[in-house]
PDB file of N, CA and C in Angstrom:
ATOM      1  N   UNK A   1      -9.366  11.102  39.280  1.00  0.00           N
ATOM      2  CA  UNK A   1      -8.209  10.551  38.606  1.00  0.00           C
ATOM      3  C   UNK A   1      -8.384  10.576  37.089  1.00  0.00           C
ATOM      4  N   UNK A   2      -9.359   9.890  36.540  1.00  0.00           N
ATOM      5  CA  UNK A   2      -9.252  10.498  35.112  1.00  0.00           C
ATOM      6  C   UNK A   2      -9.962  11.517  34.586  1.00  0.00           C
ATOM      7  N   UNK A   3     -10.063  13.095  35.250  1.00  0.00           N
ATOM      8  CA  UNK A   3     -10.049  13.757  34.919  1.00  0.00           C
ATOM      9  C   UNK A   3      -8.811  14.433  34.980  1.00  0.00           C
ATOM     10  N   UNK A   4      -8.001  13.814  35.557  1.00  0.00           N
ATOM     11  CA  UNK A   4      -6.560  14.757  35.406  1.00  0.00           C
ATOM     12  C   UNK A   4      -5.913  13.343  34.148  1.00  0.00           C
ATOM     13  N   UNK A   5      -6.074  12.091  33.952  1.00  0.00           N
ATOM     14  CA  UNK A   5      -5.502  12.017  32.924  1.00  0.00           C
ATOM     15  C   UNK A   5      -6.043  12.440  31.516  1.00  0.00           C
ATOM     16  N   UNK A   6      -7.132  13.127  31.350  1.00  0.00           N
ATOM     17  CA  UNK A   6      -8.189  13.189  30.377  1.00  0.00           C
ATOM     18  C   UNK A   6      -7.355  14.895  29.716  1.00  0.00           C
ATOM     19  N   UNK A   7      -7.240  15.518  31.169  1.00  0.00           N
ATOM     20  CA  UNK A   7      -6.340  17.205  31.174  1.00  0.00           C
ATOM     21  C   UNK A   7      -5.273  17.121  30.470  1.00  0.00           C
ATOM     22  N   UNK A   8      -4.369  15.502  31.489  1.00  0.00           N
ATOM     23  CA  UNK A   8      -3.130  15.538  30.572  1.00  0.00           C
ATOM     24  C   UNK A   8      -3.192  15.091  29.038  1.00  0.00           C
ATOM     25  N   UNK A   9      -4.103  14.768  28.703  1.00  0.00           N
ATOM     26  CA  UNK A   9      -4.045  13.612  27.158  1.00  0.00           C
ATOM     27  C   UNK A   9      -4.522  15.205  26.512  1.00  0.00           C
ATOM     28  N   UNK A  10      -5.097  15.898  26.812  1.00  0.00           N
ATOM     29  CA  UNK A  10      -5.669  17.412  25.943  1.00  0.00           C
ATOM     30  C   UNK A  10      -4.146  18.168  26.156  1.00  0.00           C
ATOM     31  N   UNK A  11      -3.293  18.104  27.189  1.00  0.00           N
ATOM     32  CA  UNK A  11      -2.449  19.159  26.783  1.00  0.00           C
ATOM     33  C   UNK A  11      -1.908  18.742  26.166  1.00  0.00           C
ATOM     34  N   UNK A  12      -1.371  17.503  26.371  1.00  0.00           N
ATOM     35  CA  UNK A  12      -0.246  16.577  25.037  1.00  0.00           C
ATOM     36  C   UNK A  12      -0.835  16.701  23.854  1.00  0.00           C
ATOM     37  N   UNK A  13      -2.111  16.611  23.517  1.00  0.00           N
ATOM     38  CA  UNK A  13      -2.614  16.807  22.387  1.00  0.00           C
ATOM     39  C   UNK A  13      -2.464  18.431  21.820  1.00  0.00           C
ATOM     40  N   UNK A  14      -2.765  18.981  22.705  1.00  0.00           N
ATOM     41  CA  UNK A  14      -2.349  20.295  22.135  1.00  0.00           C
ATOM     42  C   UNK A  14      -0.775  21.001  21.671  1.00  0.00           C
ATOM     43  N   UNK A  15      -0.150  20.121  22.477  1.00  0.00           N
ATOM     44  CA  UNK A  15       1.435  20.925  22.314  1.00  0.00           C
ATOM     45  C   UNK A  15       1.710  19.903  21.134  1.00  0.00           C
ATOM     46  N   UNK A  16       1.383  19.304  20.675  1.00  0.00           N
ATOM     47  CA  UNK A  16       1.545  18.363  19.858  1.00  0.00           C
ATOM     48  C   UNK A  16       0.710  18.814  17.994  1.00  0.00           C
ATOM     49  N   UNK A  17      -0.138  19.334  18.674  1.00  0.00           N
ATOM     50  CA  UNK A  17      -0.803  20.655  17.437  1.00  0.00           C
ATOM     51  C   UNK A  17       0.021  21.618  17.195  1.00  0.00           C
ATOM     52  N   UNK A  18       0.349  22.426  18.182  1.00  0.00           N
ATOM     53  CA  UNK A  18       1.078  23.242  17.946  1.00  0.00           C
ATOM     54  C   UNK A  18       2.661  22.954  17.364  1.00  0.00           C
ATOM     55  N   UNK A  19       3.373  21.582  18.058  1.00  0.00           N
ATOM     56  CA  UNK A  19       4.083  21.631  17.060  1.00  0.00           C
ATOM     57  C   UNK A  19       3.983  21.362  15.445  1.00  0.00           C
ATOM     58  N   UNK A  20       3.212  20.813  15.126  1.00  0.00           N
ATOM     59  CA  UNK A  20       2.893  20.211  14.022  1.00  0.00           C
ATOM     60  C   UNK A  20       2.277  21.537  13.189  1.00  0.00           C
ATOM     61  N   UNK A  21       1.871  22.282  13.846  1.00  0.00           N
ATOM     62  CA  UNK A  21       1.268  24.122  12.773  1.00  0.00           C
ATOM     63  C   UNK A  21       3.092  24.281  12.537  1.00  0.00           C
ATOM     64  N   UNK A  22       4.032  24.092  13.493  1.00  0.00           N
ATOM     65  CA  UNK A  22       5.062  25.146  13.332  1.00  0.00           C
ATOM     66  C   UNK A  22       6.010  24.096  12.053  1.00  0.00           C
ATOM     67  N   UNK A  23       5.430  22.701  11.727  1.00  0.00           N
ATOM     68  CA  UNK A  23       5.883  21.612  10.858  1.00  0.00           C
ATOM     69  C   UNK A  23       5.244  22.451   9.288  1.00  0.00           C
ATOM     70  N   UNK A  24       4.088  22.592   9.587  1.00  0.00           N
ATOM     71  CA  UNK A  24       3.326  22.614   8.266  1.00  0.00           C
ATOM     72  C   UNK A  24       3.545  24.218   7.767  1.00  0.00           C
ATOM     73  N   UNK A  25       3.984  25.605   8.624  1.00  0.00           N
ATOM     74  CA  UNK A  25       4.456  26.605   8.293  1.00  0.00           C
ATOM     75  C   UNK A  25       6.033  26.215   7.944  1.00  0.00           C
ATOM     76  N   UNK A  26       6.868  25.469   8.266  1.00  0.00           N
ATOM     77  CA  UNK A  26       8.420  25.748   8.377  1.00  0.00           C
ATOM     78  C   UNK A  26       8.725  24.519   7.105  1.00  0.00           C
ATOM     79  N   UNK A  27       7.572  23.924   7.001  1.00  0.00           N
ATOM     80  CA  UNK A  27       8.152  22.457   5.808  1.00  0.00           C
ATOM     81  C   UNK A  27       8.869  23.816   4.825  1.00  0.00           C
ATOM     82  N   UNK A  28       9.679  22.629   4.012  1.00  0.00           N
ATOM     83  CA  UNK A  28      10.432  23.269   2.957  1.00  0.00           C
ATOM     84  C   UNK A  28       9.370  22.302   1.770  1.00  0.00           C
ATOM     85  N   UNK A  29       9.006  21.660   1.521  1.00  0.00           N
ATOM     86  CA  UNK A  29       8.183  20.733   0.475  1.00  0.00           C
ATOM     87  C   UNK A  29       6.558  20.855   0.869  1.00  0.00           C
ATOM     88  N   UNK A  30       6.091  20.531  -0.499  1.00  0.00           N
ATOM     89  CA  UNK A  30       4.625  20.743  -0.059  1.00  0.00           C
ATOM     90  C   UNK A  30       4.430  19.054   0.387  1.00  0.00           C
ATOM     91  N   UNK A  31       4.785  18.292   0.741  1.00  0.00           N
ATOM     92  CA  UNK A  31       4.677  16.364   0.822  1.00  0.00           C
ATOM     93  C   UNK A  31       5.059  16.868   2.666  1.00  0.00           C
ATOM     94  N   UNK A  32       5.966  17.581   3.399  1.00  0.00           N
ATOM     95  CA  UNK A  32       6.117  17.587   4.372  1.00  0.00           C
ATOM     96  C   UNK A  32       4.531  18.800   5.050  1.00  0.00           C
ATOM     97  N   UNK A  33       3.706  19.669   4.011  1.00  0.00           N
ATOM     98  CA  UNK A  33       3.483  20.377   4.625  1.00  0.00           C
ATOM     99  C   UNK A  33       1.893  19.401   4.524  1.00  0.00           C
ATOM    100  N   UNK A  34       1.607  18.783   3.189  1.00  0.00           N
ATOM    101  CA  UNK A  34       0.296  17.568   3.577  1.00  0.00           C
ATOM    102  C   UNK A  34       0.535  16.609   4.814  1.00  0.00           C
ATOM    103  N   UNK A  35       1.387  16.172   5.159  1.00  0.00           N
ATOM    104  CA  UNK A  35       1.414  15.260   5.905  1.00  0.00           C
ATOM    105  C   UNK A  35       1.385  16.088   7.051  1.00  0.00           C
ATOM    106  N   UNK A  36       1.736  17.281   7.334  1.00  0.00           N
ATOM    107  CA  UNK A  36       1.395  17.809   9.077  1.00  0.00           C
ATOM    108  C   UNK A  36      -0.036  18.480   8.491  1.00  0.00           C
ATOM    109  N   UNK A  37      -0.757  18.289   7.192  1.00  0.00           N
ATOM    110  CA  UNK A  37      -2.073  18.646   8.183  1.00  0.00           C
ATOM    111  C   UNK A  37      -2.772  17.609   8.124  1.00  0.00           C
ATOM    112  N   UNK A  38      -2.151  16.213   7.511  1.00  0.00           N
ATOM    113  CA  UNK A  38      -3.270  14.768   7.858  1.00  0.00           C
ATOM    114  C   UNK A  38      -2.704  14.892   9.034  1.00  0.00           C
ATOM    115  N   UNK A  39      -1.601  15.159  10.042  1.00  0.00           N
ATOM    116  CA  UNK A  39      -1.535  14.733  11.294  1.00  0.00           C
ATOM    117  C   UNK A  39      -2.268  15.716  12.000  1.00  0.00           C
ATOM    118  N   UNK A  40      -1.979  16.658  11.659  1.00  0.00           N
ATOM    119  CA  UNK A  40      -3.431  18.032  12.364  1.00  0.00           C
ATOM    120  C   UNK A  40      -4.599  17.043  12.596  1.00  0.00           C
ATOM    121  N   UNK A  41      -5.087  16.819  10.979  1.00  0.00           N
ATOM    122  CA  UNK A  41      -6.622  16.269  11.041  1.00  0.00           C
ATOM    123  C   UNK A  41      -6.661  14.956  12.022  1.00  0.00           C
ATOM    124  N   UNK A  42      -5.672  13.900  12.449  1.00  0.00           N
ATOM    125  CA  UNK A  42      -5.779  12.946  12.843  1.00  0.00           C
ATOM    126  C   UNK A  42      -5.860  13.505  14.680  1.00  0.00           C
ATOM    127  N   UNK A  43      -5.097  14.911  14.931  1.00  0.00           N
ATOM    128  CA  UNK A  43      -5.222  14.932  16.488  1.00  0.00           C
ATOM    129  C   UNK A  43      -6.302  15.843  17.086  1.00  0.00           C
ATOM    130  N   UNK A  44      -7.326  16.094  15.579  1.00  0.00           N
ATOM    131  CA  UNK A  44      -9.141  17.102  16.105  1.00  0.00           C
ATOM    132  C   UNK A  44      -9.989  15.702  15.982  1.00  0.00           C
ATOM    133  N   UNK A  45      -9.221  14.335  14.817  1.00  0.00           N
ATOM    134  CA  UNK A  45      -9.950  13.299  15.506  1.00  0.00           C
ATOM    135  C   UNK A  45      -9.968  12.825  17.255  1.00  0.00           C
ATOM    136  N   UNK A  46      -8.820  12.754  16.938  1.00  0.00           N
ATOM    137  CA  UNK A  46      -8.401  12.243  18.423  1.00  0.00           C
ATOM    138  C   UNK A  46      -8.726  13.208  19.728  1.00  0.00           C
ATOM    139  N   UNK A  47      -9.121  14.253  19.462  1.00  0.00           N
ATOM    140  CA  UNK A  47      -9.579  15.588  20.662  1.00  0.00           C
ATOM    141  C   UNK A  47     -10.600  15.219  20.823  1.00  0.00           C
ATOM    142  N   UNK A  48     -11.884  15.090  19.389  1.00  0.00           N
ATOM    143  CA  UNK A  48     -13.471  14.509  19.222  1.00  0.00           C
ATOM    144  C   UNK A  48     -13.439  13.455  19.842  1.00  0.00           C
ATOM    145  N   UNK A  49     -12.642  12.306  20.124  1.00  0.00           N
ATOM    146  CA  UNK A  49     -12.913  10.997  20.504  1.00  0.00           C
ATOM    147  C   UNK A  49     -12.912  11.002  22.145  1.00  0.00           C
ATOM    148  N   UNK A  50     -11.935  11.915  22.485  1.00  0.00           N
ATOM    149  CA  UNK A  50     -11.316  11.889  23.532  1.00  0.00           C
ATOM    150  C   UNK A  50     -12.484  12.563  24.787  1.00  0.00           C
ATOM    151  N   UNK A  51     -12.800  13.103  24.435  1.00  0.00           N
ATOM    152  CA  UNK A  51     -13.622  14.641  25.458  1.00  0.00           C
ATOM    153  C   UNK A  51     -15.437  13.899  24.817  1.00  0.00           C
ATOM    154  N   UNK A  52     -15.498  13.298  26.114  1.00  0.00           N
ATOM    155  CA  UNK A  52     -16.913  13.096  26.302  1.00  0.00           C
ATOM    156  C   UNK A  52     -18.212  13.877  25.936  1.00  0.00           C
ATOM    157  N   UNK A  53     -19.362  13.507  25.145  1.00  0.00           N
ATOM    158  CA  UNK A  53     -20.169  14.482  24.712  1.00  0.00           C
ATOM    159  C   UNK A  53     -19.907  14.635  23.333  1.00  0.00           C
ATOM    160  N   UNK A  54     -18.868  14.759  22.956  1.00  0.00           N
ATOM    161  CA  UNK A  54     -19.097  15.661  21.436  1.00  0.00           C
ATOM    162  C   UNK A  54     -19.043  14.201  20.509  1.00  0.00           C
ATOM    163  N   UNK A  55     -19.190  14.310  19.281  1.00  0.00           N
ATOM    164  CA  UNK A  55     -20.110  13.358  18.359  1.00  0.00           C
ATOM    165  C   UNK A  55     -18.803  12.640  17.754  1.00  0.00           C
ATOM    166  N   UNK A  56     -19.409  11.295  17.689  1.00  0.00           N
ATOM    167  CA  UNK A  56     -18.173  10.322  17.194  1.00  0.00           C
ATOM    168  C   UNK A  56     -18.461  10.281  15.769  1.00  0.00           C
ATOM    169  N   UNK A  57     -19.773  10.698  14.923  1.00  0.00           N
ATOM    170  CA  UNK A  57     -19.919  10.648  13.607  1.00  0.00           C
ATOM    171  C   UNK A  57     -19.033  11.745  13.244  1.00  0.00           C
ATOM    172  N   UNK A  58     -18.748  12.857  14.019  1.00  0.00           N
ATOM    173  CA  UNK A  58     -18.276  13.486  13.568  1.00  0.00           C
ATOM    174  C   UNK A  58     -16.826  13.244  13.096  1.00  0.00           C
ATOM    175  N   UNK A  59     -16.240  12.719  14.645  1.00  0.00           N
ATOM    176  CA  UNK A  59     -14.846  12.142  13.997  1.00  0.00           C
ATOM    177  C   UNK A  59     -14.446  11.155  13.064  1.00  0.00           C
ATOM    178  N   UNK A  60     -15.211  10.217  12.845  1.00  0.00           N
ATOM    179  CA  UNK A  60     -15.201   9.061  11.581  1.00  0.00           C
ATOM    180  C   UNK A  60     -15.277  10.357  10.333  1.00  0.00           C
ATOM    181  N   UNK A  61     -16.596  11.024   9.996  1.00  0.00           N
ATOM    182  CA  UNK A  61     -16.612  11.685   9.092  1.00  0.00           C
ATOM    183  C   UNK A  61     -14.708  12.503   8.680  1.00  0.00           C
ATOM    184  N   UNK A  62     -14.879  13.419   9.996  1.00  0.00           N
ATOM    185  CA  UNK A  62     -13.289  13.838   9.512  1.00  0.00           C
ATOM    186  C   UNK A  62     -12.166  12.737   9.392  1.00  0.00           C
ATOM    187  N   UNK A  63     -12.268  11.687   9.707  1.00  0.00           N
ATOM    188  CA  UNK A  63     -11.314  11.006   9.470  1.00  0.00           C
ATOM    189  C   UNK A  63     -11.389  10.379   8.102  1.00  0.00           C
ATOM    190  N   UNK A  64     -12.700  10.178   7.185  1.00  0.00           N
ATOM    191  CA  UNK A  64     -12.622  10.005   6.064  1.00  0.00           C
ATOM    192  C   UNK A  64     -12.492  10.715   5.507  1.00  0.00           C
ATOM    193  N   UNK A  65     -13.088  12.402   5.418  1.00  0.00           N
ATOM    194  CA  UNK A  65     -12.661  13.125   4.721  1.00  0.00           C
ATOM    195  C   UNK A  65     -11.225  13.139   4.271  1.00  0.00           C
ATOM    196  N   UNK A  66     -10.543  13.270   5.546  1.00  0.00           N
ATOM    197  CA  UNK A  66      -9.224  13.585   5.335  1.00  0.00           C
ATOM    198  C   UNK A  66      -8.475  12.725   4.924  1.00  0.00           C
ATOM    199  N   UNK A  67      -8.740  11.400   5.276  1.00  0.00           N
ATOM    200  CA  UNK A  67      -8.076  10.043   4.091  1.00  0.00           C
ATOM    201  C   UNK A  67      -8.595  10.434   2.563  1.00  0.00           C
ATOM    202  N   UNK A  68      -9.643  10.379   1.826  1.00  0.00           N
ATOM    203  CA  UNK A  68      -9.824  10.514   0.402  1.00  0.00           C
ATOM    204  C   UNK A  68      -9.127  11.848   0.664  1.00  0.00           C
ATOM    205  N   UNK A  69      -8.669  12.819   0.965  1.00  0.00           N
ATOM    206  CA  UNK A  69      -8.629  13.874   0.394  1.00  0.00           C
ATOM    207  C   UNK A  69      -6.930  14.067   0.049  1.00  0.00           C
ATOM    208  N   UNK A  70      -6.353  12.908   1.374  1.00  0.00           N
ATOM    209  CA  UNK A  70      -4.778  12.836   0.897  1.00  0.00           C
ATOM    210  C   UNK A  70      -4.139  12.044  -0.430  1.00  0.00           C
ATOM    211  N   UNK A  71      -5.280  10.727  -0.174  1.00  0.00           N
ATOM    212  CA  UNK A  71      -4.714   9.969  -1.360  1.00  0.00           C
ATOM    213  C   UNK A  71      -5.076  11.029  -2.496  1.00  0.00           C
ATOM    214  N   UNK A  72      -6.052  11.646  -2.608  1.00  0.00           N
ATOM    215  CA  UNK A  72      -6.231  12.123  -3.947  1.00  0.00           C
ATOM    216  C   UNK A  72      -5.031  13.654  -3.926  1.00  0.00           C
ATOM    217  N   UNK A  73      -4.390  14.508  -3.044  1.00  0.00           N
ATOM    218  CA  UNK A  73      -3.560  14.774  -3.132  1.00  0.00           C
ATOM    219  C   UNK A  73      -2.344  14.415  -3.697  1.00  0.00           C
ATOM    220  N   UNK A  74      -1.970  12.870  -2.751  1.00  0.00           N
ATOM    221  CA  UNK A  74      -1.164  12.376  -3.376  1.00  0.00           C
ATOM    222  C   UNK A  74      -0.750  11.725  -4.745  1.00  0.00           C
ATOM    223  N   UNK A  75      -2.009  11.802  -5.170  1.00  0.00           N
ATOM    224  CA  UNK A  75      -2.286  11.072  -6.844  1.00  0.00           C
ATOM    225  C   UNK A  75      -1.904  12.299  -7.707  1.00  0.00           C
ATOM    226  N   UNK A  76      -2.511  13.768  -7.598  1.00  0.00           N
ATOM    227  CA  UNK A  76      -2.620  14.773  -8.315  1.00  0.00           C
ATOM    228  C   UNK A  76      -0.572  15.018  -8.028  1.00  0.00           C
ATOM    229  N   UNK A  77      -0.476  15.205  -6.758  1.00  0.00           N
ATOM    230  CA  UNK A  77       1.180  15.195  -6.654  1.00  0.00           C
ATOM    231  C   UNK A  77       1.994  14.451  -7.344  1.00  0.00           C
ATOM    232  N   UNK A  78       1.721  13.157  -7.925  1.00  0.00           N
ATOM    233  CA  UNK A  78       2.846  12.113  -8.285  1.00  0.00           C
ATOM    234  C   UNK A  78       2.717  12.259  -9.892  1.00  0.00           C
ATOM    235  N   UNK A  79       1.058  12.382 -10.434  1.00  0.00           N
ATOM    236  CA  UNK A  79       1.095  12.375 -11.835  1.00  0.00           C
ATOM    237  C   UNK A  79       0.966  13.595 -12.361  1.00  0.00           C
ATOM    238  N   UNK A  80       0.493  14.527 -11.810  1.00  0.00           N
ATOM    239  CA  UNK A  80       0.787  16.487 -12.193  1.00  0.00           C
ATOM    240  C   UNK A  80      -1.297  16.527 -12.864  1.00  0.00           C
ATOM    241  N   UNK A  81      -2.014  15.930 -12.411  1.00  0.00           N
ATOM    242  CA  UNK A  81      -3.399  15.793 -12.949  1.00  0.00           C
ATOM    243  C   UNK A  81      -4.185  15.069 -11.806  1.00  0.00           C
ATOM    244  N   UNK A  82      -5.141  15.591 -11.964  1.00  0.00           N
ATOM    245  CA  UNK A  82      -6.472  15.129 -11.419  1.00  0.00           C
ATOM    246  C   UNK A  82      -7.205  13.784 -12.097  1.00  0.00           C
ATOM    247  N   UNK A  83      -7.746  12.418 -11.777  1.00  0.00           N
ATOM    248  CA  UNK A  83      -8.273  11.817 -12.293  1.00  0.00           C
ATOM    249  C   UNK A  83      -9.901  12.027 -13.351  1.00  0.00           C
ATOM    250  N   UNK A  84      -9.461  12.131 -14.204  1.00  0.00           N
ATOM    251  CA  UNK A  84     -11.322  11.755 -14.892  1.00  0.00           C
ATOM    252  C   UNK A  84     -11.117  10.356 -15.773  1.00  0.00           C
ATOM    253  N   UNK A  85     -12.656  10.809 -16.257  1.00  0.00           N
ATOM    254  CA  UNK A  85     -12.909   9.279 -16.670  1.00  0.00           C
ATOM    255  C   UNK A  85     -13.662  10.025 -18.051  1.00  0.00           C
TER     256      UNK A  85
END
């Protein structure tokens, strides 16, 4: 039994990738095309978490990566610059 709900949570996860590639090719804005690949990055977390065996440092790691890497997107997007000091 939960290997067939484990099957179904990977295909939903997958058709759910795939729509989200056809989000981040078809956006008309680059704000619609960051946000389908933090949701990309949030459903290879959620694949890592999901499927027994493979490494949970790994998914924390990508899940921080990909948080600092939006806000600082979103910072360089709103003010047209990168932060220094």
């Amino acid at each position: 039994m939960t290997s067939a709900i484990q099957s179904l949570s990977l295909g939903i996860l997958a058709l759910s990738a795939v729509l989200v590639l056809v989000r981040a090719w078809r956006g008309p804005t680059v704000f619609d095309r960051a946000l389908a690949f933090e949701t990309l990055s949030l459903i290879v977390v959620g694949t890592l978490l999901l499927v027994p065996g493979w490494y949970l440092d790994a998914a924390l790691g990508l899940a921080l990566f990909s948080f600092v890497s939006m806000v600082l997107l979103g910072y360089f997007l709103g003010s047209g610059e990168f932060p220094h000091e």
